[in-house]
Protein backbone atom coordinates (compact mmCIF):
# COMPACT_ATOMS: atom_id res chain seq x y z
CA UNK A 1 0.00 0.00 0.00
CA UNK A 2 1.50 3.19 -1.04
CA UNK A 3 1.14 6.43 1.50
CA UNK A 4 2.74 9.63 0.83
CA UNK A 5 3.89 11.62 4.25
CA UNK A 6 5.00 15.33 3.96
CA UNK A 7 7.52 17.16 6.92
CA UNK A 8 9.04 20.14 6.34
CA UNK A 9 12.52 20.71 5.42
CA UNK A 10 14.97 23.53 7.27
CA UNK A 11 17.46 24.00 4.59
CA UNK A 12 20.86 26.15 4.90
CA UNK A 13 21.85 29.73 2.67
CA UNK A 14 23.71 27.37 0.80
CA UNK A 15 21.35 24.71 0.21
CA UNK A 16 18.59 27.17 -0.49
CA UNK A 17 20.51 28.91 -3.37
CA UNK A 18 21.16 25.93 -5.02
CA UNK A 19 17.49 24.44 -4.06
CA UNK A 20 17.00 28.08 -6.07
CA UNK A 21 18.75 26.94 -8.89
CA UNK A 22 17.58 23.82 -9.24
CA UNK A 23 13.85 24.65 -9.42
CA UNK A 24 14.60 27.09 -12.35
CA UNK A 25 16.32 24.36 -14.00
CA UNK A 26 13.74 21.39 -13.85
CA UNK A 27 10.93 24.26 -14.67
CA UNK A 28 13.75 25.39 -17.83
CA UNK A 29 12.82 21.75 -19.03
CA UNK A 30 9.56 21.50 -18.54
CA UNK A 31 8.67 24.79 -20.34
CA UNK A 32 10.84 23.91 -23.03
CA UNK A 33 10.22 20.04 -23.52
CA UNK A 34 6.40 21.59 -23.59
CA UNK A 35 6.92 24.12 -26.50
CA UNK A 36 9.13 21.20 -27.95
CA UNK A 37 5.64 18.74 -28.10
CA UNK A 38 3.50 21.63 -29.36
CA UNK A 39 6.18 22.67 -32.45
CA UNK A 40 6.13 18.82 -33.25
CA UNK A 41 2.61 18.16 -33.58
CA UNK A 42 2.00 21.75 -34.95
CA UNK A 43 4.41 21.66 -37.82
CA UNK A 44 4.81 18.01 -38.43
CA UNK A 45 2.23 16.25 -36.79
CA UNK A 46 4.76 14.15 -34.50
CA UNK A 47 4.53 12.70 -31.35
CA UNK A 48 7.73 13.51 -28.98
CA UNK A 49 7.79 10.59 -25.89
CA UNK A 50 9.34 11.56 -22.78
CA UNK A 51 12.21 9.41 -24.00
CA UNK A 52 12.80 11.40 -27.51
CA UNK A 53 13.01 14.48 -25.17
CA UNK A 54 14.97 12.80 -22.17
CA UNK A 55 18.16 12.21 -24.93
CA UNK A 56 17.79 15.37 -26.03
CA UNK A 57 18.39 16.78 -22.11
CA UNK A 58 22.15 15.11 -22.80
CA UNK A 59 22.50 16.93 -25.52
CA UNK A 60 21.20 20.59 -23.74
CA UNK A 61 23.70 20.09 -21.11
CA UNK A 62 26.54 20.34 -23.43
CA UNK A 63 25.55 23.97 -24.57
CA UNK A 64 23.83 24.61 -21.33
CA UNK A 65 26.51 23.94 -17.96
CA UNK A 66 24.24 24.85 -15.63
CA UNK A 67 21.86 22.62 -15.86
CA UNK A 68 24.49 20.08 -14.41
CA UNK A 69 23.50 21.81 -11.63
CA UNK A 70 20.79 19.96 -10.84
CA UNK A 71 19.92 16.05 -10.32
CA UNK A 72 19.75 14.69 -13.65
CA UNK A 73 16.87 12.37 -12.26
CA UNK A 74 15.15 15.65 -11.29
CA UNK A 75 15.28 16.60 -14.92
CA UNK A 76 14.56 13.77 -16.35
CA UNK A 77 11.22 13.17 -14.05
CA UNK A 78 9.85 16.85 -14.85
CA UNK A 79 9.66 15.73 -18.66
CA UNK A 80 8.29 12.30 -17.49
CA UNK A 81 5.67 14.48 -15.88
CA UNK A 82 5.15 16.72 -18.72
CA UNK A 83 4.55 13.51 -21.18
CA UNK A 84 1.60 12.70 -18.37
CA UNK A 85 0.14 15.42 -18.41
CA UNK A 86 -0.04 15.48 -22.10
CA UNK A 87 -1.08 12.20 -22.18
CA UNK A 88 -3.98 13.02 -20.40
CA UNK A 89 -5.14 15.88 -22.12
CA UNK A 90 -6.36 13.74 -25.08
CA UNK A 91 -8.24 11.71 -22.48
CA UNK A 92 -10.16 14.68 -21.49
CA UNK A 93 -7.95 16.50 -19.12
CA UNK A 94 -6.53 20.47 -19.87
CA UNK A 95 -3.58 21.31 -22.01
CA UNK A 96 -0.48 21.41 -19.93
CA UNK A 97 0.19 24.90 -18.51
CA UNK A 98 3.92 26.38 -18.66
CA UNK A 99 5.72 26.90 -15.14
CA UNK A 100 5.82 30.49 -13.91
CA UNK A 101 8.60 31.00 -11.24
CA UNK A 102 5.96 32.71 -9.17
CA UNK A 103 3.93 30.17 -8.02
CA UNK A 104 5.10 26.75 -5.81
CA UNK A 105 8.21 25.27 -7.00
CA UNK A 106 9.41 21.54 -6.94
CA UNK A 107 10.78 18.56 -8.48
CA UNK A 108 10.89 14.87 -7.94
CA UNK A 109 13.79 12.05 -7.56
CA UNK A 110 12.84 8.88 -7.23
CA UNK A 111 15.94 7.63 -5.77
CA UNK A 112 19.24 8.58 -3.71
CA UNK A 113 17.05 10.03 -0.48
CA UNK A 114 17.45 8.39 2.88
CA UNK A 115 17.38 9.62 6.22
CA UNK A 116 19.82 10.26 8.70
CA UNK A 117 20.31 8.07 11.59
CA UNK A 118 19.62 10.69 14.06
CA UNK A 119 15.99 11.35 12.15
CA UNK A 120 16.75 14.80 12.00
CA UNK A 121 18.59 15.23 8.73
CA UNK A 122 17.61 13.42 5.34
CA UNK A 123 19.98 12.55 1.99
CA UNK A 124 18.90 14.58 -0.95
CA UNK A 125 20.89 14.17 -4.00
CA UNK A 126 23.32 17.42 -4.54
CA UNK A 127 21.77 19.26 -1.04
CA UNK A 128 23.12 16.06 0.80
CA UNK A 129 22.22 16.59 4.37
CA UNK A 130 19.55 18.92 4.87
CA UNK A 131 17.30 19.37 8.37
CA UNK A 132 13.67 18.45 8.67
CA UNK A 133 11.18 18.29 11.31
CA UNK A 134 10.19 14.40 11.66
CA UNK A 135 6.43 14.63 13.59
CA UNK A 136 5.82 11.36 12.97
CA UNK A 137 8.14 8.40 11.51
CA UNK A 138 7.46 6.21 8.35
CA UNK A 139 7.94 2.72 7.50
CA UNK A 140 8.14 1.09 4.41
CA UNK A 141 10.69 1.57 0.96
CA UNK A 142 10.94 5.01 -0.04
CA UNK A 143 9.68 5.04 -4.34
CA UNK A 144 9.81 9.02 -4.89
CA UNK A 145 10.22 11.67 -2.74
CA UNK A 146 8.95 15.63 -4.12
CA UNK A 147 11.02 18.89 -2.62
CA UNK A 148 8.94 21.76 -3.03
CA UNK A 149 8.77 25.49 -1.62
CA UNK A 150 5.58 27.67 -1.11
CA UNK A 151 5.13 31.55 -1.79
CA UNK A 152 5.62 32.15 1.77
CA UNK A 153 8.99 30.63 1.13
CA UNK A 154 8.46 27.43 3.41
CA UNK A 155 10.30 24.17 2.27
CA UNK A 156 8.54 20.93 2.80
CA UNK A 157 9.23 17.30 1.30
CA UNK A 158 7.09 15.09 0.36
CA UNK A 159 7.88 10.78 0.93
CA UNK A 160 6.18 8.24 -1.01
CA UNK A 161 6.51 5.49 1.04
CA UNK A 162 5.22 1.56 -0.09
CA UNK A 163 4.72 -0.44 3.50
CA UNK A 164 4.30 -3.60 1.83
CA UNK A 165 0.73 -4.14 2.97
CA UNK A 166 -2.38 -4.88 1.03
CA UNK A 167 -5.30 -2.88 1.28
CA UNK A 168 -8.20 -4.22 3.56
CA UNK A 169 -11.17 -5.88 2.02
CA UNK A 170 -13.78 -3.83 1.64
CA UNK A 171 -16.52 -3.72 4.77
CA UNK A 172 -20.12 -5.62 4.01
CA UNK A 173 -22.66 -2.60 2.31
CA UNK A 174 -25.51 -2.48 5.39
CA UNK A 175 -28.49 -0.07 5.82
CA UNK A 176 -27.72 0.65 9.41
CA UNK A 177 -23.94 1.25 8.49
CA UNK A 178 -24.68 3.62 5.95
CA UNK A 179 -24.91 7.31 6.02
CA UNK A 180 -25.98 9.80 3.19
CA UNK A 181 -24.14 13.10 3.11
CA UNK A 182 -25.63 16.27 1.81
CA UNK A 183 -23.09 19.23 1.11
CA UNK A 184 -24.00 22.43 1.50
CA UNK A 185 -23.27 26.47 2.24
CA UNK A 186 -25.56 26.90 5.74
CA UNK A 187 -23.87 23.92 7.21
CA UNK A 188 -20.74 22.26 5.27
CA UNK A 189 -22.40 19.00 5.50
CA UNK A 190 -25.68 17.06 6.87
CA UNK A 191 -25.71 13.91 7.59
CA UNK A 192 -28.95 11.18 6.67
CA UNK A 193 -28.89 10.57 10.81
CA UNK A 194 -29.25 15.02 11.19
CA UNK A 195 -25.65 15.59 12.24
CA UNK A 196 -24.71 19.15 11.08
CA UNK A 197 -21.80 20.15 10.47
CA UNK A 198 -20.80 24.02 10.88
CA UNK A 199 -20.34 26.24 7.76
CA UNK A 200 -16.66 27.70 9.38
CA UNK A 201 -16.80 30.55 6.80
CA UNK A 202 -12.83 31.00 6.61
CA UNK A 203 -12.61 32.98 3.92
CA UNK A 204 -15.11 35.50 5.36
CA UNK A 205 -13.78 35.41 8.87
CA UNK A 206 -10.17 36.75 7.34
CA UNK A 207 -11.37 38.58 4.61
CA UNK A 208 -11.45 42.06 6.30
CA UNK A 209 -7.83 41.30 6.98
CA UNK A 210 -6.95 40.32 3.76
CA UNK A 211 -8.47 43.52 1.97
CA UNK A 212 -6.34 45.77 4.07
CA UNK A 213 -3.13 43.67 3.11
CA UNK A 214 -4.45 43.41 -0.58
CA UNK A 215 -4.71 47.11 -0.60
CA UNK A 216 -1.54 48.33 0.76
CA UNK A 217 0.05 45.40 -1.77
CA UNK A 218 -1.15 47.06 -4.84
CA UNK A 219 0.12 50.52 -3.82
CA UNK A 220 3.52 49.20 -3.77
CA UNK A 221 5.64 49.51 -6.61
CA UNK A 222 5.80 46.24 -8.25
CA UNK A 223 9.34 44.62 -8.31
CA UNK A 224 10.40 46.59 -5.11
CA UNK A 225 11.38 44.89 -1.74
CA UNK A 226 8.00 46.99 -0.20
CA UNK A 227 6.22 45.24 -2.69
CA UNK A 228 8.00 41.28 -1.75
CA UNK A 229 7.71 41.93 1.84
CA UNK A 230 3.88 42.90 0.93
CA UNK A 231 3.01 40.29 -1.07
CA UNK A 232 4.44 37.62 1.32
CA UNK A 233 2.03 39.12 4.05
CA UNK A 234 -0.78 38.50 1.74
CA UNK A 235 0.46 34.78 0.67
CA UNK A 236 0.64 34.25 4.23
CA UNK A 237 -2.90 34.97 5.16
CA UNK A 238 -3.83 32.89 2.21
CA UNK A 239 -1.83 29.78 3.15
CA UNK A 240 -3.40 30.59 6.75
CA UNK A 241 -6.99 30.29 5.27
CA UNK A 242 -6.06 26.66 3.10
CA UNK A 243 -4.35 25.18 6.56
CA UNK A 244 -7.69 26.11 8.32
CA UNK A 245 -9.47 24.52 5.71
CA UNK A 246 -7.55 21.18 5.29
CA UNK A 247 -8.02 20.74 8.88
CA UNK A 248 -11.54 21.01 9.22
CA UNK A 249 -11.97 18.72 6.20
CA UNK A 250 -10.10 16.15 7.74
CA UNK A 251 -11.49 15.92 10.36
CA UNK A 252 -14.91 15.65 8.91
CA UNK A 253 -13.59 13.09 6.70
CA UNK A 254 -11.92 10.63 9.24
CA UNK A 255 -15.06 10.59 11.81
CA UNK A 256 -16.93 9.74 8.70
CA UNK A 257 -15.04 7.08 7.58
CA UNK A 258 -14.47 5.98 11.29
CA UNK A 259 -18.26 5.52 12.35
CA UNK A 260 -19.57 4.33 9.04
CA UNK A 261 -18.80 1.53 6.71
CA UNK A 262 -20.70 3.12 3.84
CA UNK A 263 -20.84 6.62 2.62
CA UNK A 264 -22.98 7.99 0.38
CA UNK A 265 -22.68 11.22 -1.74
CA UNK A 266 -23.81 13.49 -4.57
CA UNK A 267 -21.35 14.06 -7.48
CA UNK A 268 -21.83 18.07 -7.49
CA UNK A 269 -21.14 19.83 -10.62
CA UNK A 270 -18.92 22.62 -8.92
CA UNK A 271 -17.07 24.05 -12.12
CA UNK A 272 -20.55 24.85 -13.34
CA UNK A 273 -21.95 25.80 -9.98
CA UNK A 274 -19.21 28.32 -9.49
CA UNK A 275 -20.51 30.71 -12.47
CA UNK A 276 -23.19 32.11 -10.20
CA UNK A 277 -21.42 34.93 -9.09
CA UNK A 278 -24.03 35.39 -5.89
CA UNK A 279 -22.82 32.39 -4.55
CA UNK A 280 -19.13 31.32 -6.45
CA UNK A 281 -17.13 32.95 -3.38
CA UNK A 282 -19.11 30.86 -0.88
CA UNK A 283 -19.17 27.58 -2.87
CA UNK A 284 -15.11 27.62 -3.43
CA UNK A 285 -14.69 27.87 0.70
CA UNK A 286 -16.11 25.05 0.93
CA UNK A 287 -13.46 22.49 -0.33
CA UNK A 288 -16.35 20.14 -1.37
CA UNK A 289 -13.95 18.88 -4.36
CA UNK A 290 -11.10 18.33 -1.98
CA UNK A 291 -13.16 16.80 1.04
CA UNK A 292 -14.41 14.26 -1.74
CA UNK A 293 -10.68 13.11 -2.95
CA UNK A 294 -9.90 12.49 0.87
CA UNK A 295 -12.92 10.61 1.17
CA UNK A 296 -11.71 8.48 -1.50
CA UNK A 297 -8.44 7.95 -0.67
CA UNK A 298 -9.43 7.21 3.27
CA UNK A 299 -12.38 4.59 2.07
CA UNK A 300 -9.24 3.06 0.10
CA UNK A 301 -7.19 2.76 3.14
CA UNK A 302 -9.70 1.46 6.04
CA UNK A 303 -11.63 -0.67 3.86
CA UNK A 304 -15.08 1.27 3.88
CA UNK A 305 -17.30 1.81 0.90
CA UNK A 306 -18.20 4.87 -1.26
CA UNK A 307 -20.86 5.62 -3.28
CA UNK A 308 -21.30 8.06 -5.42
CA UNK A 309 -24.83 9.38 -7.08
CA UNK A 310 -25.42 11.32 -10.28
CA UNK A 311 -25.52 14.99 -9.97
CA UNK A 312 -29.15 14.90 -11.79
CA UNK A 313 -30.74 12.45 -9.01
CA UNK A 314 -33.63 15.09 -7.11
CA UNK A 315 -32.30 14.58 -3.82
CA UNK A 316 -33.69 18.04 -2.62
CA UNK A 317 -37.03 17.59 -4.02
CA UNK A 318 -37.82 14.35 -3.97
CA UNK A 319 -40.01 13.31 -0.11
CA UNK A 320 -37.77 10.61 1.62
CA UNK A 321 -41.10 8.96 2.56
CA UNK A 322 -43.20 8.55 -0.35
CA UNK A 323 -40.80 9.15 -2.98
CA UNK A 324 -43.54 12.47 -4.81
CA UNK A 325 -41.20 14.92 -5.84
CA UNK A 326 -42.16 19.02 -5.22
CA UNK A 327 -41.11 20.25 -8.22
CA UNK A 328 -41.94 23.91 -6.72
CA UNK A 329 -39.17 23.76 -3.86
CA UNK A 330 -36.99 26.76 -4.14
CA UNK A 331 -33.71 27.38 -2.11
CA UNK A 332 -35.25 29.62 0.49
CA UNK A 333 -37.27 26.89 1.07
CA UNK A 334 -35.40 25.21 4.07
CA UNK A 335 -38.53 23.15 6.24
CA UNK A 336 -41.10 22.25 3.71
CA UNK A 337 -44.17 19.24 4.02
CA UNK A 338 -45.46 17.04 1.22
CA UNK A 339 -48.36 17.15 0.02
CA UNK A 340 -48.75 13.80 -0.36
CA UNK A 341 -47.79 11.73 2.91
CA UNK A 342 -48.08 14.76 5.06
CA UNK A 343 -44.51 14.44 6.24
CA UNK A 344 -42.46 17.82 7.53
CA UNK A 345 -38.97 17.92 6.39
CA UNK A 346 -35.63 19.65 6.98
CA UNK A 347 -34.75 20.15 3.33
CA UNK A 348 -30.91 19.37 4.03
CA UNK A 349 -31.86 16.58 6.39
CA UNK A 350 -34.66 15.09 3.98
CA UNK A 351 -32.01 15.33 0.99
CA UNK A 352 -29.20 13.33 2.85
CA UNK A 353 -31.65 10.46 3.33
CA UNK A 354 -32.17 10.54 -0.25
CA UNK A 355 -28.59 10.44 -1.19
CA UNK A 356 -28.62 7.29 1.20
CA UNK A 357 -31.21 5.63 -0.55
CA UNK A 358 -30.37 6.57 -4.36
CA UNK A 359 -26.54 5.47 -3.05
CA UNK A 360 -27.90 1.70 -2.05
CA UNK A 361 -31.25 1.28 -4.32
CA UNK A 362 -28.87 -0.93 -6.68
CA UNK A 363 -26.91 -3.00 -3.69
CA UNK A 364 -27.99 -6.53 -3.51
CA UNK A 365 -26.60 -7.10 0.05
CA UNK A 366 -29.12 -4.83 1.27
CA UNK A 367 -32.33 -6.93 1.80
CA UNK A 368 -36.29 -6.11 2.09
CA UNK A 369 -36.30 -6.33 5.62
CA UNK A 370 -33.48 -3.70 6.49
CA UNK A 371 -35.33 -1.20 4.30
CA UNK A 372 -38.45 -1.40 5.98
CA UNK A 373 -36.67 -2.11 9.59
CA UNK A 374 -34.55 1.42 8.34
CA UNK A 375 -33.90 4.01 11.27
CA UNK A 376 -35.64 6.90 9.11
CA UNK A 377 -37.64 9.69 11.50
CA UNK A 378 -40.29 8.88 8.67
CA UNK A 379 -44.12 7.39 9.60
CA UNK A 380 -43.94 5.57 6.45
CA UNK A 381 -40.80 3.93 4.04
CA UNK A 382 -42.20 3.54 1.02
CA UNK A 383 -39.18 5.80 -0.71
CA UNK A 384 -37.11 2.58 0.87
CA UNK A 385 -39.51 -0.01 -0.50
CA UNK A 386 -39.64 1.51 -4.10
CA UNK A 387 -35.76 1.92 -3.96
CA UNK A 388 -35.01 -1.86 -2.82
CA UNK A 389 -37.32 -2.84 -5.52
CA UNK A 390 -35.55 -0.67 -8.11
């Protein structure tokens, strides 16, 4: 099983001038082993593989010294990343981006890293030993590692480890073992079982902060030390705002996956939802993308299940009781009562037990009598009935 662990890195003057250097150099390649691909298949139509490139790196460094600089795994890797990432942009992926030196910098070796015996240095190729804060210690064979610096000009290192162990077999699907989660802007996330979780607005919460920063940034001159000093103030509120979030959504994720063997939820459209501009700023602080990968990832590790609906299924609408969809619910709408069964429902609350339901109608391990045994605050279950039948 492979698990990647990240620490950060306390590199020397030294070591960070030539961690400088090296970053330019493996982003050097990579911009021009990308206009390389697009002048091929332009002009002549022709495929370049990350090997027709990779002999061509040999034949840079001779007009080029400086590049010897760096790793020549480190090179090499950036334009076996580069043929990825073209790869998958004719399976439906975007066109690969060039690097800007402005943004977060770092390259991969996949060998020649170790750590020290005291556990407070590690081995990387050309930096040799360099400091790093060990929190927590890994086991396993080290298969790539990724150095890598921030805009706030923090180092960190990133260890793909392989521990040699399988990954557990996947926990029986149940009713009572399954929960249906609803995402939302009110309250991040509702569970089918009415556990809220708290909207922790952390955007809005700095953003008064940030516009006083942002302001006194853009009356700098641009290029001057005011302005670097400025704009790392700014970065730093920023990377403030993602820790907060990353946190939060973590631990949402792992009492998830740690009380529930099944998890249900919606595949939300976000790209699209994001070009209402009422409610874009709100929807991006919500992470709903990211909280779904670490779902994935965590289901993968402890063996649990996840199921994911289509973004088209009327979970909102549709009455967890009797199935009658209200095709006049609007979002201000948040308690609302069918007009068929009579039922009163919290409109978050009512769609998580629908994401439950559309997430198991197809699951042959769940039988008739768990469905109509379900723990629903519901007088009737025919919604349950129709979807075991389905």
């Amino acid at each position: 099983m492979l698990k990647s662990f990240k620490y950060r890195i306390y590199p020397n003057k030294e070591q960070k001038e030539l961690l400088s250097k090296i970053f330019g150099q493996v982003r050097f390649v990579y911009n021009l082993g990308l206009e390389t691909k697009i002048s091929a298949y332009t002009g002549n139509k022709k495929y370049l593989s990350c090997f027709d490139l990779n002999k061509q790196i040999t034949e840079l460094k001779t007009e080029c010294d400086w590049l010897k600089e760096s790793p020549s795994q480190a090179l090499q890797q950036s334009i076996r990343n580069l043929d990825v990432a073209y790869t998958n942009f004719f399976r439906g992926a975007g066109f690969p981006k060039f690097k800007s030196k402005y943004k977060k910098q770092s390259f991969q070796l996949p060998q020649g890293v170790f750590l020290h015996e005291n556990k407070k240095q590690i081995f990387i190729p050309k930096l040799k030993f360099t400091d790093i804060y060990l929190y927590r210690e890994f086991k396993g064979e080290i298969k790539t590692v990724t150095v890598s610096k921030t805009t706030t000009n923090k180092y960190y290192i990133s260890i793909l480890i392989d521990n040699k162990k399988e990954l557990p077999k996947k926990k029986p699907i149940k009713l009572n073992t399954t929960v249906g989660i609803d995402l939302g802007i009110k309250d991040f996330a509702i569970t089918s079982d009415g556990k809220k979780f708290k909207n922790q607005d952390f955007f809005k919460s700095t953003m008064n902060k940030l516009r006083v920063q942002q302001r006194s940034l853009s009356r700098k001159q641009k290029g001057s030390n005011h302005y670097i000093q400025q704009k790392l103030k700014v970065s730093l509120i920023h990377e403030h705002i993602k820790n907060q979030r990353e946190d939060y959504l973590h631990k949402i994720s792992k009492y998830l996956v740690d009380n529930y063997d099944t998890i249900c939820v919606e595949n939300l459209g976000v790209s699209n939802m994001m070009k209402n501009h009422k409610l874009a700023r709100a929807i991006g602080d919500m992470g709903w993308d990211k909280f779904k990968s670490m779902l994935e990832y965590k289901c993968e590790w402890y063996g649990k299940n996840l199921s994911v609906i289509g973004r088209f299924d009327p979970s909102s609408k549709t009455c967890s009781s009797c199935g009658k969809i209200n095709k006049e619910l609007t979002l201000n709408d948040r308690n609302w009562k069918c007009n068929s069964c009579g039922i009163e429902h919290d409109r978050d609350i009512n769609a998580a037990l629908n994401i439950r339901n559309f997430g198991l109608r197809n699951q042959p391990s769940v039988t008739q009598s768990e469905w109509l045994h379900c723990a629903c605050d519901v007088e009737t279950h025919q919604m349950c009935s129709s979807s075991f039948k389905q």
